[in-house]
Protein backbone atom coordinates (compact mmCIF):
# COMPACT_ATOMS: atom_id res chain seq x y z
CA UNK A 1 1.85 30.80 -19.44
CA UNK A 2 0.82 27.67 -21.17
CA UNK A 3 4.10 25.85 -19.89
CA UNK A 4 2.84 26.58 -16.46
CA UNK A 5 -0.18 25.87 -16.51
CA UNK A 6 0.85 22.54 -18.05
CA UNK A 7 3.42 21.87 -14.55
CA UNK A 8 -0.12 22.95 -12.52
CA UNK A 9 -2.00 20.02 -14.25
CA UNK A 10 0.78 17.34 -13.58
CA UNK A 11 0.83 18.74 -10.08
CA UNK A 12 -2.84 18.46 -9.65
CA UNK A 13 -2.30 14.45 -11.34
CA UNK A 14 0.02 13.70 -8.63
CA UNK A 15 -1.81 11.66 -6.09
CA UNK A 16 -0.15 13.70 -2.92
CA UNK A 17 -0.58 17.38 -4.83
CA UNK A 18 -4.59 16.03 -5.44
CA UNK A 19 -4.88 14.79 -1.44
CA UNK A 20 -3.59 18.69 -0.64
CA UNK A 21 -5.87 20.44 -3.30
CA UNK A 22 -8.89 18.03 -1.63
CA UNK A 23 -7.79 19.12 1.59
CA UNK A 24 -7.68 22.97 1.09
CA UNK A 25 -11.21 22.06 -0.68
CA UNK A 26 -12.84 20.72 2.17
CA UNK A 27 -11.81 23.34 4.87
CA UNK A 28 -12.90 26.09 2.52
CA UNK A 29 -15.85 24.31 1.65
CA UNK A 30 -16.82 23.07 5.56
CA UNK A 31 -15.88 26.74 6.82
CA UNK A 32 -18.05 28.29 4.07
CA UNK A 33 -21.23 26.05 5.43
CA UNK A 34 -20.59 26.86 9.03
CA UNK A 35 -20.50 30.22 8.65
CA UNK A 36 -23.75 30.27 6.52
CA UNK A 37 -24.98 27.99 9.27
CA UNK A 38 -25.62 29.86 12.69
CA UNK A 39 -25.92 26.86 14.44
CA UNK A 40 -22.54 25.43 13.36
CA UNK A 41 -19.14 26.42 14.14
CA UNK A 42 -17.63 27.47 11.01
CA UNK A 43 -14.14 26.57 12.74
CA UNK A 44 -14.36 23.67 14.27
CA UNK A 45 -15.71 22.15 10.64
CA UNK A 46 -13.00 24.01 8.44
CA UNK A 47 -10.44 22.37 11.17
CA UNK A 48 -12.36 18.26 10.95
CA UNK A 49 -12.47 18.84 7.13
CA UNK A 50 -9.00 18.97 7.38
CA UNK A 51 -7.96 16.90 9.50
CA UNK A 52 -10.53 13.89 8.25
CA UNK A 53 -9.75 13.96 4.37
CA UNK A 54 -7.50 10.61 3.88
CA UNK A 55 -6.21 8.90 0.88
CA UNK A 56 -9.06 6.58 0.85
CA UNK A 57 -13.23 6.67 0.70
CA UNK A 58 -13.45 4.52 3.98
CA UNK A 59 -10.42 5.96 5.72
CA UNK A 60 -12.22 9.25 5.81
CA UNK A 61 -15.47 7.76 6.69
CA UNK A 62 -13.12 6.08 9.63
CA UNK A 63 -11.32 9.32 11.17
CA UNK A 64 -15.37 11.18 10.59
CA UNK A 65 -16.32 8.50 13.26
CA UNK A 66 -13.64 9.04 15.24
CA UNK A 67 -14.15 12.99 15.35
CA UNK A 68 -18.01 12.18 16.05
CA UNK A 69 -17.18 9.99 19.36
CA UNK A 70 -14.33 12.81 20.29
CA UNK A 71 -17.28 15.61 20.85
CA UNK A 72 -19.58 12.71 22.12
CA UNK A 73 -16.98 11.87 24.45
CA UNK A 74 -15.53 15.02 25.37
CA UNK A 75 -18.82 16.54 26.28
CA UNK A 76 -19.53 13.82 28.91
CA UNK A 77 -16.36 13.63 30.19
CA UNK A 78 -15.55 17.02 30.22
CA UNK A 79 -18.99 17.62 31.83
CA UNK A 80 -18.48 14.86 34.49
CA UNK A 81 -14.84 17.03 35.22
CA UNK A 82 -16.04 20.25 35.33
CA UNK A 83 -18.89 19.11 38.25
CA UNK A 84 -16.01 17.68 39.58
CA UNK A 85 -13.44 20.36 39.70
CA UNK A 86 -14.71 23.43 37.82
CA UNK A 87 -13.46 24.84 34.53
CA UNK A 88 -9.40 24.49 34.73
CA UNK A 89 -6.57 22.97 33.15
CA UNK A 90 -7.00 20.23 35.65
CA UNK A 91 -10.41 19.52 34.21
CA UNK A 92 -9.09 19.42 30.64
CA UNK A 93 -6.04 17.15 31.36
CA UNK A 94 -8.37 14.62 33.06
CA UNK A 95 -10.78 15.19 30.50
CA UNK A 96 -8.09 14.38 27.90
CA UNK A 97 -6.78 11.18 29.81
CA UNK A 98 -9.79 9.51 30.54
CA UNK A 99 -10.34 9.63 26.46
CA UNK A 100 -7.45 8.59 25.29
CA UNK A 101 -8.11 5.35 27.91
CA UNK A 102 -11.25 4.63 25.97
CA UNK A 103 -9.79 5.12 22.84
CA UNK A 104 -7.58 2.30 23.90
CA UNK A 105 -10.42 0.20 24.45
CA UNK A 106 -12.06 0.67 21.72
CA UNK A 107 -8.77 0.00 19.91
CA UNK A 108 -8.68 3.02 18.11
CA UNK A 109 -4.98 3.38 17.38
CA UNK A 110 -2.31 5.80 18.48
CA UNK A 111 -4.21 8.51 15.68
CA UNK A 112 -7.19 7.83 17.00
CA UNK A 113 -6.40 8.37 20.40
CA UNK A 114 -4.81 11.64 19.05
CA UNK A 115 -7.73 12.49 17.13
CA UNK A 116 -10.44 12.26 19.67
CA UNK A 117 -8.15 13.83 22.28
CA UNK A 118 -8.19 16.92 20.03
CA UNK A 119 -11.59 16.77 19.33
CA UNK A 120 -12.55 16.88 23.33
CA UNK A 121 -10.22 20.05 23.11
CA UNK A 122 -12.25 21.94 20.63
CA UNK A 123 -15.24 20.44 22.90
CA UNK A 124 -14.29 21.80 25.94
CA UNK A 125 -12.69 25.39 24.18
CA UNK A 126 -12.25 28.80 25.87
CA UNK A 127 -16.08 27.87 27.11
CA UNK A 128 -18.13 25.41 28.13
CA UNK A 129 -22.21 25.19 27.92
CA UNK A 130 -24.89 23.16 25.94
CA UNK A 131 -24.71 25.92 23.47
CA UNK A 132 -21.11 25.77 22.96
CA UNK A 133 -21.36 22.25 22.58
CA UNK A 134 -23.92 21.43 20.05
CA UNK A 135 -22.66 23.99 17.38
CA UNK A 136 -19.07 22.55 17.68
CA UNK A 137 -20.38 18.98 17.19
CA UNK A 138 -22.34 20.36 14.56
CA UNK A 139 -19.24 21.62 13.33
CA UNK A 140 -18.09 18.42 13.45
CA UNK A 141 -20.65 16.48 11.99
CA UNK A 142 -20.56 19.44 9.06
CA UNK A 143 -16.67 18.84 8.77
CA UNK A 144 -16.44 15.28 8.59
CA UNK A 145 -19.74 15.08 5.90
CA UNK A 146 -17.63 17.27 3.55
CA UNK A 147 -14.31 15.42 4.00
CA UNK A 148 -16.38 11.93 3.45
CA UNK A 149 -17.62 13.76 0.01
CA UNK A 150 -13.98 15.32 -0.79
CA UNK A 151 -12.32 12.13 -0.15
CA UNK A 152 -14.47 10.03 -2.66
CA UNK A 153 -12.53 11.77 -5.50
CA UNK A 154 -8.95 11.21 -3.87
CA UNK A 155 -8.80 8.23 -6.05
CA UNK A 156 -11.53 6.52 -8.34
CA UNK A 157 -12.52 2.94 -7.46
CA UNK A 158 -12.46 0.84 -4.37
CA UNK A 159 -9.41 0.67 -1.92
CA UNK A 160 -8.59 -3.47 -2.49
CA UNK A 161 -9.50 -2.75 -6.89
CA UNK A 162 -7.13 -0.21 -6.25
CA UNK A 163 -4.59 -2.36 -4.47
CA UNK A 164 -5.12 -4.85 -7.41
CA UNK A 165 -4.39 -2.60 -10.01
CA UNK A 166 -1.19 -1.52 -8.29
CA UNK A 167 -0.12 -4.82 -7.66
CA UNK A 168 -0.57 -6.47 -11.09
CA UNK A 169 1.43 -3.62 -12.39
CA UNK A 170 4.42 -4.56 -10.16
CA UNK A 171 4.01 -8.30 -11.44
CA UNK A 172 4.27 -7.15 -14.89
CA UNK A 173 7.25 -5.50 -14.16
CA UNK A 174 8.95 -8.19 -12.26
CA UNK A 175 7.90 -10.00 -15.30
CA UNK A 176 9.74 -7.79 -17.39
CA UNK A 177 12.95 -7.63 -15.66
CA UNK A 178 13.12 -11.10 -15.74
CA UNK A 179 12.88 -11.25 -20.08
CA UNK A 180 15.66 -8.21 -19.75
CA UNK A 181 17.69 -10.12 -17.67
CA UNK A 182 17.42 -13.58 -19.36
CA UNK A 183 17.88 -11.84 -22.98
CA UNK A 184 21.14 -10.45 -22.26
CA UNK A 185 21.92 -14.00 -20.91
CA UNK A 186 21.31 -15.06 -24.00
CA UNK A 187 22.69 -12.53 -26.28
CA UNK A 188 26.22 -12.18 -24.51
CA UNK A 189 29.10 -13.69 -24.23
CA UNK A 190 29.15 -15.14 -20.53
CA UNK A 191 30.43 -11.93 -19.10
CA UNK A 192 27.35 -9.70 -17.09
CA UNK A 193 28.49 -5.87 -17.06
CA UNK A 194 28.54 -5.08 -13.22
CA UNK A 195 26.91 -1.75 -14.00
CA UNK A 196 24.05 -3.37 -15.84
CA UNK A 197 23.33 -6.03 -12.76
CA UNK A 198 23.40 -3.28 -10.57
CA UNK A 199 20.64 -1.57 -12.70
CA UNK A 200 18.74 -4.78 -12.25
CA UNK A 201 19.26 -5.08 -8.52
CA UNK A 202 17.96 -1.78 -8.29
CA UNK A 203 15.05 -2.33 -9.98
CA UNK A 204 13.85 -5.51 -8.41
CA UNK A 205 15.02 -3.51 -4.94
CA UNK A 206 12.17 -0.77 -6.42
CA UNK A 207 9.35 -3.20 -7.13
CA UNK A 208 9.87 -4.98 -3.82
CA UNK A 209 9.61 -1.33 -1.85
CA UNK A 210 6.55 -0.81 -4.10
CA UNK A 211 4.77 -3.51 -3.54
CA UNK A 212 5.26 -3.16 0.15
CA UNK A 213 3.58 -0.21 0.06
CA UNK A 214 0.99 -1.88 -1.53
CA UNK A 215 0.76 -4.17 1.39
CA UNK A 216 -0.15 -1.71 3.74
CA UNK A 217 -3.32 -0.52 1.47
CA UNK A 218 -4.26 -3.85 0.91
CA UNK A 219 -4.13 -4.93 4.55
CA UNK A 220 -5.97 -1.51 5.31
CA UNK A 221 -8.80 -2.49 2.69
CA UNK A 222 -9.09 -5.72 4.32
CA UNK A 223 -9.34 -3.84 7.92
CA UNK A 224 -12.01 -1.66 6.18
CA UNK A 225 -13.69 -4.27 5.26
CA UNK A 226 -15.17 -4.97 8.74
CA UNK A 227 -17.01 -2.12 9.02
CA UNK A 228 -17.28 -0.15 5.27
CA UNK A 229 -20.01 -1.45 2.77
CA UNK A 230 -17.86 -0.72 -0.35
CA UNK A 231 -15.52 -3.11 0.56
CA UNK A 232 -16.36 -6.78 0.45
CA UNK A 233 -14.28 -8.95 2.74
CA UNK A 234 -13.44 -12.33 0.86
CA UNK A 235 -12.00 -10.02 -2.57
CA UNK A 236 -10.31 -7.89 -0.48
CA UNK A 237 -8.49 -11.21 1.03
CA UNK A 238 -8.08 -12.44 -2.30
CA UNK A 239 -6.25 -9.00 -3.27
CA UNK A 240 -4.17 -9.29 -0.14
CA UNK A 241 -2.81 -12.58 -1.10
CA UNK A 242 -1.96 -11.20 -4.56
CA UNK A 243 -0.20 -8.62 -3.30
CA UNK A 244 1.75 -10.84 -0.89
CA UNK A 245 2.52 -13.35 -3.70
CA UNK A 246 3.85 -10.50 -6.01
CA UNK A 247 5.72 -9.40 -2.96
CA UNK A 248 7.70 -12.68 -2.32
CA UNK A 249 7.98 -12.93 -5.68
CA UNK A 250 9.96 -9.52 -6.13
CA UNK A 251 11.92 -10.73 -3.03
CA UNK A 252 12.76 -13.46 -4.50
CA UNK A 253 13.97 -11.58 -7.60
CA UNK A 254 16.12 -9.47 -5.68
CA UNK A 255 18.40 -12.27 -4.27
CA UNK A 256 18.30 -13.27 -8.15
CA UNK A 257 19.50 -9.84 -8.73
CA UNK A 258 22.52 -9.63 -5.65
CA UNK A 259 23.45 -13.53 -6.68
CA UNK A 260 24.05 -11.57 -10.75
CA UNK A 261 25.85 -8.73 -8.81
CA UNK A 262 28.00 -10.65 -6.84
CA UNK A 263 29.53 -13.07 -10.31
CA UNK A 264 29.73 -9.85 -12.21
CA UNK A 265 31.69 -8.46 -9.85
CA UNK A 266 34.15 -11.49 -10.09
CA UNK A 267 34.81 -10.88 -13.66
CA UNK A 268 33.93 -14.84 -14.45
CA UNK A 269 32.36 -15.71 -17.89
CA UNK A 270 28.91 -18.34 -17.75
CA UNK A 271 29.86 -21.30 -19.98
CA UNK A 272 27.49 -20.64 -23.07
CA UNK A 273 25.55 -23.42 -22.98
CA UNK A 274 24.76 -22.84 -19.25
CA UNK A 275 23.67 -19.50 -19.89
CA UNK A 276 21.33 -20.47 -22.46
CA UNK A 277 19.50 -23.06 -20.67
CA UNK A 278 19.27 -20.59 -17.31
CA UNK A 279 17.97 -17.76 -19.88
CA UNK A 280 15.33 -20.35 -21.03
CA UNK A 281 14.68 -21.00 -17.36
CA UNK A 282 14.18 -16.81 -16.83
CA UNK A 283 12.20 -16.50 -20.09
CA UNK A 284 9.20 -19.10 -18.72
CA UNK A 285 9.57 -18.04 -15.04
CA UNK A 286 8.98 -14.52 -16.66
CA UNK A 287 5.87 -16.12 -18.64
CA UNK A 288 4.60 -17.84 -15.20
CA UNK A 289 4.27 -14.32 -13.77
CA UNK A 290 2.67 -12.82 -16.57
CA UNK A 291 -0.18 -15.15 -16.91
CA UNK A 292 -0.78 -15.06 -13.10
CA UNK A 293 -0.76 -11.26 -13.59
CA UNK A 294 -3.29 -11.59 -15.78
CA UNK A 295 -5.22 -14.16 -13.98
CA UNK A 296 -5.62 -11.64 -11.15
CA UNK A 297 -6.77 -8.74 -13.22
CA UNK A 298 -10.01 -10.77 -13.86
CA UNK A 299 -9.49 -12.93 -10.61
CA UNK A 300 -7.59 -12.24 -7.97
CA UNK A 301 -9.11 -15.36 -5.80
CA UNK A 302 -6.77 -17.47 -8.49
CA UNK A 303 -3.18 -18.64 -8.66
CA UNK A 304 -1.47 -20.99 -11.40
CA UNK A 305 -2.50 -24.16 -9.33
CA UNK A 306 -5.55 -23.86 -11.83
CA UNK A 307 -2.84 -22.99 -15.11
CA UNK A 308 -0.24 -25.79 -15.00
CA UNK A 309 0.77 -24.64 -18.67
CA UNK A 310 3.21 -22.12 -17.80
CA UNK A 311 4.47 -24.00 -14.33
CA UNK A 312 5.51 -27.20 -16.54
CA UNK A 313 7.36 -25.09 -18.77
CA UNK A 314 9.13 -23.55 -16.30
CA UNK A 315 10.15 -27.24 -14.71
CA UNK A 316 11.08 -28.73 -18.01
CA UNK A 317 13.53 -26.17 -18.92
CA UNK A 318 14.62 -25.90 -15.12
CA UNK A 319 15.52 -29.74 -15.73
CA UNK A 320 17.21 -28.79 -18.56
CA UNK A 321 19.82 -26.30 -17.05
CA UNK A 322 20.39 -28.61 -14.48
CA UNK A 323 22.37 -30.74 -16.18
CA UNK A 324 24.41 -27.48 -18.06
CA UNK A 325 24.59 -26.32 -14.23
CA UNK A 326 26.32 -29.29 -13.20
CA UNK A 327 28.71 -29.80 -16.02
CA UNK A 328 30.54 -26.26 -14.81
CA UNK A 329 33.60 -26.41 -14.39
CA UNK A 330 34.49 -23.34 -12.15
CA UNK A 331 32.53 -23.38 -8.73
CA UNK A 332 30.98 -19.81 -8.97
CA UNK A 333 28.88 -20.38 -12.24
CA UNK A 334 27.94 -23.55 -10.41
CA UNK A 335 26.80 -22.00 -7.57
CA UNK A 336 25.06 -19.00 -9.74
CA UNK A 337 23.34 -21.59 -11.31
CA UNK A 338 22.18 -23.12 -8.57
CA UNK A 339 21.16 -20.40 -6.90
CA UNK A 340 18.73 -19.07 -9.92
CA UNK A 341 17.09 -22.28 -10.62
CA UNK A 342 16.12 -23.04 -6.87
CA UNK A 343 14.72 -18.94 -6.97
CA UNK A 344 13.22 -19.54 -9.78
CA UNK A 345 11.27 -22.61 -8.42
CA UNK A 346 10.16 -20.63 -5.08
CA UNK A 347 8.96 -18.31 -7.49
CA UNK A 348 6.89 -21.46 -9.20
CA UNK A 349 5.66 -22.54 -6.01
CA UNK A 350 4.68 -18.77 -4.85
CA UNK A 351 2.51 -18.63 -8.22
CA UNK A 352 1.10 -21.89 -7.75
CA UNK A 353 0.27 -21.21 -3.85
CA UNK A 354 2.40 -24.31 -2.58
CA UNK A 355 4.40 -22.67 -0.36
CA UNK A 356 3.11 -19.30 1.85
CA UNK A 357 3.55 -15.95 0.53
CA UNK A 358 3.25 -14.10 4.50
C-alpha cells in the first residue's frame, strides 16, 4: 500500500500526470457549478473546462477567450443562418465556415479556428433560442473561469521564469559534458573509447532536443506577452535569447561530439601534448558557459560581452593548442583539432553575443 501510494505521488509530480489530474479537476469542478447553477449549462462548462486547461497561466486565459468569441460568434452567425435557411445542417455548416474565416482574420491559429468552430456547435446544439444560448455561454464563461483558476497551479511561476530556469539547467549541463569530455582527454592515453563518445554524442544530441523544446515556451511567453499582464515583454526577449544562445551552443557541442565519434571510430591515438592543450581549451570553454549560466539566473538581459574573464581564458589556451594542433603529424588529429578549437570559439562568440544565436 505504501509502495503505491508512493508511484501515485511521482505520478501526480510528473508535469503531464499533474496537466491530466488539473484537467479531470476542472470538468468536475465546472460541471458541479453548472449544475448548481440553473442558468448555466452544466455541460457545456464541464466540456470548456476541459478543453481550456493548458500547460501555462496565459495559455488558458488564451483558449478561455477563444471559447468566449466561439458562443459570441456562433450565436450571430448561426442566428443570421437560421433567418436565412431555417434550422438544418446547411445552417450549421455555413455557420461553421463563416467562423473559421474570421478566425483566420483574427489570426487565431489552426486550434483556434478548431476551437471556436466547436464552440458555435455547442451554440447552435439540438436547439436554438435566446434561452438556449445564454446558459451555454454561461456555461462557457463558467468553464473557462475554472480552467483559468486550475491552470495557475499547472506549474508555479511565470511562463519566460520558467523558460529561464529550464534553460540555465541545459547550460549547466552542456557545461558539464564539456569538463567530462576534456577530463578524459586529459587522463588517457590518446585513444577515445568509441562507446564512451557515443555516450557523449548522445547527450549533447539530448540537451540540444531539450532546449528546443524550450524554444517553443519561450517564443510562446514572448507571444503572451502581447496581450497577458504577467508577462513583461523586454524579460521575456531577454529569456528568448538565452534560450537561443544555450541552443546554438548545444549545437555546437554536438558537432564537437560527431567530430570525437568519427576519430574514435578510426582507432587513432591524440599526440599527448595535443590532447592536453585541447582539454585545457574544453575545461575554460566549459567555465565560459558556466558563468554565463549563472549570469542569466540573476540576468538574463546579459551575455559575457560584460565578463571578458572567462572569454580570455578560453582564447589564451585556444592559442595555446594551436600550435600542439599544428605540430600533428597524422592528418586526422589535425583536423580533430581543428575542428574543436574553431567550435569552441563559436561557442565564445555565442556567449559573448558576437555572432547571432537565431
Amino acid at each position: 500500500m505504501t509502495s503505491l501510494l508512493i508511484r501515485l505521488r511521482a505520478a501526480v509530480r510528473h508535469h503531464d500526470a499533474r496537466i491530466a489530474v488539473l484537467s479531470a479537476a476542472a470538468a468536475a469542478i465546472a460541471f458541479g457549478l453548472g449544475s448548481l447553477t440553473p442558468q448555466v449549462s452544466a455541460v457545456v462548462a464541464a466540456l470548456t473546462a476541459i478543453v481550456s486547461v493548458r500547460p501555462t497561466f496565459h495559455g488558458s486565459m488564451q483558449e478561455g477567450l477563444r471559447q468566449v468569441l466561439g458562443v459570441a460568434l456562433g450565436a450571430a452567425f448561426a442566428w443570421a443562418a437560421l433567418h436565412v435557411v431555417g434550422y438544418s445542417p446547411v445552417s450549421l455548416f455555413l455557420t461553421v465556415i463563416v467562423c473559421f474565416l474570421v478566425a483566420h482574420l483574427l489570426r487565431l491559429g489552426h486550434e483556434g479556428a478548431v476551437a471556436v468552430g466547436m464552440t458555435v456547435i455547442l451554440v447552435v446544439g439540438p436547439q436554438f433560442n435566446s434561452e438556449a444560448v445564454e446558459t451555454r455561454f454561461l456555461g462557457v464563461i463558467v468553464g473557462s473561469v475554472v480552467a483559468l483558476a486550475v491552470s495557475f497551479f499547472t506549474r508555479p511561476g511565470t511562463p519566460h521564469g520558467r523558460a529561464l530556469t529550464d534553460v540555465v539547467a541545459q547550460a549547466d549541463r552542456t557545461s558539464e559534458l564539456l569538463v567530462t569530455i576534456a577530463a578524459t582527454l586529459h587522463s588517457g592515453d590518446g585513444h577515445i573509447d568509441v562507446d564512451t563518445a557515443r555516450s557523449w554524442l548522445s547527450e549533447a544530441e539530448h540537451i540540444l532536443t531539450t532546449t528546443v523544446g524550450i524554444r517553443h515556451d519561450a517564443t510562446d511567453a514572448v507571444d503572451g506577452s502581447r496581450w497577458s499582464p504577467l508577462i513583461a515583454e523586454d524579460d521575456a526577449q531577454a529569456v528568448l535569447n538565452q534560450v537561443r544562445i544555450t541552443e546554438g551552443t548545444a549545437l555546437t557541442v554536438v558537432s564537437m561530439c560527431r567530430d570525437l565519434v568519427a576519430s574514435a571510430g578510426l582507432g587513432l591515438a591524440i599526440p599527448a601534448d595535443m590532447a592536453s592543450s585541447l582539454s585545457d581549451v574544453l575545461f575554460a570553454t566549459a567555465r565560459a558557459i558556466s558563468t554565463q549560466s549563472d549570469t542569466a539566473r540573476t540576468n538574463p538581459a546579459e551575455t559575457l560581452s560584460e565578463h571578458t574573464g572567462p572569454v580570455g581564458i578560453v582564447t589564451a589556451t585556444r592559442r595555446e593548442a594551436v600550435t600542439h594542433v599544428r605540430g600533428a603529424d597524422d592528418t586526422t588529429p589535425l583536423l580533430l583539432g581543428g575542428s574543436l578549437l574553431r567550435d569552441s570559439e563559436k561557442i565564445t562568440e555565442l556567449l559573448s553575443g558576437h555572432i547571432s544565436a537565431r
